[in-house]
Protein backbone atom coordinates (compact mmCIF):
# COMPACT_ATOMS: atom_id res chain seq x y z
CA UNK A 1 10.06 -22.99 19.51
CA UNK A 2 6.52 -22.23 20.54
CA UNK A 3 3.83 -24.49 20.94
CA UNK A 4 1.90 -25.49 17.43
CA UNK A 5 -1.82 -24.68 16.45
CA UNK A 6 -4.29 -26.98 15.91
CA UNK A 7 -4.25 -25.30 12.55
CA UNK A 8 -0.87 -25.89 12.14
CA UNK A 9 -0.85 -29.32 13.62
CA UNK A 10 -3.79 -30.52 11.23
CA UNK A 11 -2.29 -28.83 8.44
CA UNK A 12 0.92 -30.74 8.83
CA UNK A 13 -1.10 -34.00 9.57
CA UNK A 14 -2.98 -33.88 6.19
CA UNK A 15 0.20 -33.26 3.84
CA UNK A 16 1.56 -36.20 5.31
CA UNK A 17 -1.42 -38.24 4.53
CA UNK A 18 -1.51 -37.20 0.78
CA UNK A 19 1.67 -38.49 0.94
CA UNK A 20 0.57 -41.52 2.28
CA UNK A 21 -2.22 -41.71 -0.06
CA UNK A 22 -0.03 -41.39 -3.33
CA UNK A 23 1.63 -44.20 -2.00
CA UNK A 24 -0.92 -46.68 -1.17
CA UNK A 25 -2.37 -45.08 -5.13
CA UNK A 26 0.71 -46.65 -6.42
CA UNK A 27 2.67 -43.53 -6.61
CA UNK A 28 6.16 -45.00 -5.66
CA UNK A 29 9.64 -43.08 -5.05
CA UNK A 30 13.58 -44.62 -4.95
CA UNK A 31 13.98 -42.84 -1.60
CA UNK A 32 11.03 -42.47 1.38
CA UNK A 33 9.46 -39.28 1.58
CA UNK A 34 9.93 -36.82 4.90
CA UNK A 35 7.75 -33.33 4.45
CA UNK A 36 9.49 -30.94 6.58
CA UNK A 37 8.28 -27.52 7.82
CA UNK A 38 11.23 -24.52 8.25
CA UNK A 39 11.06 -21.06 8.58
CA UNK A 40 12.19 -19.82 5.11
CA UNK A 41 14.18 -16.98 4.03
CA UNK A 42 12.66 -13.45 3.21
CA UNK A 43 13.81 -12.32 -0.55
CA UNK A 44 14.01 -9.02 -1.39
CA UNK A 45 13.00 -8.17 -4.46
CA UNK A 46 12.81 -11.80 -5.53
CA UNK A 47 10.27 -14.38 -6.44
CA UNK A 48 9.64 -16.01 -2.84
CA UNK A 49 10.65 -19.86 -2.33
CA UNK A 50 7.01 -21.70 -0.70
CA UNK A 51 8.22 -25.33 -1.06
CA UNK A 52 10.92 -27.40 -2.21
CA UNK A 53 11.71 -31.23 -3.15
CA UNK A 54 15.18 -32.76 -2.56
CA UNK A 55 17.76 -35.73 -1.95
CA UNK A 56 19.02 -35.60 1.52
CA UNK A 57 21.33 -37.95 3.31
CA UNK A 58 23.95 -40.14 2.56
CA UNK A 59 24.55 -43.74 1.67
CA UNK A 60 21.25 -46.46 3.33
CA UNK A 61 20.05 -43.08 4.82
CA UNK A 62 18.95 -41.51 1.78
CA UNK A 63 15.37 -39.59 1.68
CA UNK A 64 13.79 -36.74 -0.69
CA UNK A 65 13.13 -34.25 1.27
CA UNK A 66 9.48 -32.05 0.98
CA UNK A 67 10.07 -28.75 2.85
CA UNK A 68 7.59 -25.66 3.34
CA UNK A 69 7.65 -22.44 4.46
CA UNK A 70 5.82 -23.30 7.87
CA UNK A 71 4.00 -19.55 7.85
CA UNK A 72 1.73 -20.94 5.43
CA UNK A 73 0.45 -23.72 7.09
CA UNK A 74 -1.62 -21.68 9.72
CA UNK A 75 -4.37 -20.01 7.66
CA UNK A 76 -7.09 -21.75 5.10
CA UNK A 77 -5.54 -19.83 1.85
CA UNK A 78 -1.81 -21.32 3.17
CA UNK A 79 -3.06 -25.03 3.66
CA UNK A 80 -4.70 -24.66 -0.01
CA UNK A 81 -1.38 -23.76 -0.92
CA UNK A 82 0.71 -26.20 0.49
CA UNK A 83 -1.84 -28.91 -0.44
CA UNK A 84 -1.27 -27.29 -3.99
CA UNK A 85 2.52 -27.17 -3.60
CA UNK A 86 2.53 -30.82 -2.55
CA UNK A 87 1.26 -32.36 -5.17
CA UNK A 88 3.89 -30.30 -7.63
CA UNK A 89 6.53 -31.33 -5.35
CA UNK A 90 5.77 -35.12 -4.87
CA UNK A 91 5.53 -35.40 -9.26
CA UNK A 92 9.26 -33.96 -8.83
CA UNK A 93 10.05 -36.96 -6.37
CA UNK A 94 8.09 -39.72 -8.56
CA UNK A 95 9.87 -38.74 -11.97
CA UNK A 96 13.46 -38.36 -10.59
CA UNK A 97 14.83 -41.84 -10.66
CA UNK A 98 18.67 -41.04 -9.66
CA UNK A 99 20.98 -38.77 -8.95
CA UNK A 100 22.25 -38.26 -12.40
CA UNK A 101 18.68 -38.14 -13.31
CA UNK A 102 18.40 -35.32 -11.25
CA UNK A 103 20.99 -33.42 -12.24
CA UNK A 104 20.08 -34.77 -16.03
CA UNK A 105 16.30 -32.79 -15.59
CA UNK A 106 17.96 -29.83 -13.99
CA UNK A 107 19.46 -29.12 -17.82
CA UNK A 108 17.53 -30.61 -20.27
CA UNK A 109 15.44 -28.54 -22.82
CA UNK A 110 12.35 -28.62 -20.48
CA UNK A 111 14.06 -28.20 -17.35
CA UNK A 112 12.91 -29.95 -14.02
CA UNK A 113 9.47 -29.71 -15.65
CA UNK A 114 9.60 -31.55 -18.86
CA UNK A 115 6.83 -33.86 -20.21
CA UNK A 116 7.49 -36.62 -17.67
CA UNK A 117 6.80 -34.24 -15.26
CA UNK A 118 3.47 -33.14 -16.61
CA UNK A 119 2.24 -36.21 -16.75
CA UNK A 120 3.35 -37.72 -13.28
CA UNK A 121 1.59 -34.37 -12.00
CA UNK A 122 -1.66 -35.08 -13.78
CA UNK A 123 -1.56 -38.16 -12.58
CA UNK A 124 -1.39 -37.20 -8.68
CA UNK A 125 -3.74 -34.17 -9.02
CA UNK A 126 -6.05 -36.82 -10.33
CA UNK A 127 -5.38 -39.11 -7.98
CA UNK A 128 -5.30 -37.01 -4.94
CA UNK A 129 -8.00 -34.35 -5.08
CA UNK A 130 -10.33 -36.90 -5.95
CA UNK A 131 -9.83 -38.27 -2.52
CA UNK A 132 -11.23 -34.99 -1.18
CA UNK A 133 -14.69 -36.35 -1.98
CA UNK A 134 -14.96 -39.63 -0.65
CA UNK A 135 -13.91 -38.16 2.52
């Protein structure tokens, strides 16, 4: 693996700290939080994957896991982006609750993005892009 920008190194740094943030905001999750950075897939023809939220682990050593296609963390369009994707991905983390909960939003009339949803995600936009100006 080659050695990271200082783009990509400060890039990485501040989606961790919004994470941070929505914690210390009150923002609280049944697993900790790990944002990840992978190379993803290229589809053909399909709707391209930028981020995902998930359960990894087993047993004490659960976590959700926050990946993101780590091309887009280089360039000022790909950190708005990911900042962007974040924040959609973390509301996923706060409303799931459980496992079956999970799997319960993954087929329920709204989907993964339901009303719960909505509103968990207004509340962290709210909450962290207003950080952008005491900064």
């Amino acid at each position: 693996m080659s050695e990271l920008s200082k783009e990509n190194k400060a890039c990485r740094k501040e989606l961790r700290k919004l994470v941070e943030y929505a914690e210390v905001l009150g923002h609280e999750s049944i697993y900790p939080i790990k944002v990840v950075f992978n190379s993803f897939p290229d589809y053909e023809g399909r709707c391209p994957s930028y981020a995902y939220a998930q359960v990894k682990g087993k047993g004490n050593n659960r976590h959700f896991e926050i990946g993101f296609d780590e091309k887009y963390v280089t360039t000022p369009h790909g950190r708005d982006l990911c900042t962007t994707l974040l924040v959609h991905e973390l509301a996923h983390v706060y409303t799931w609750s459980a496992d079956q909960r999970i799997e319960d939003a993954k087929t329920a009339k709204y989907g993964e993005h339901g009303p719960e949803f909505g509103i968990v995600y207004a509340q962290l936009w709210t909450d962290l892009m207003d950080l952008g100006g005491e900064e």
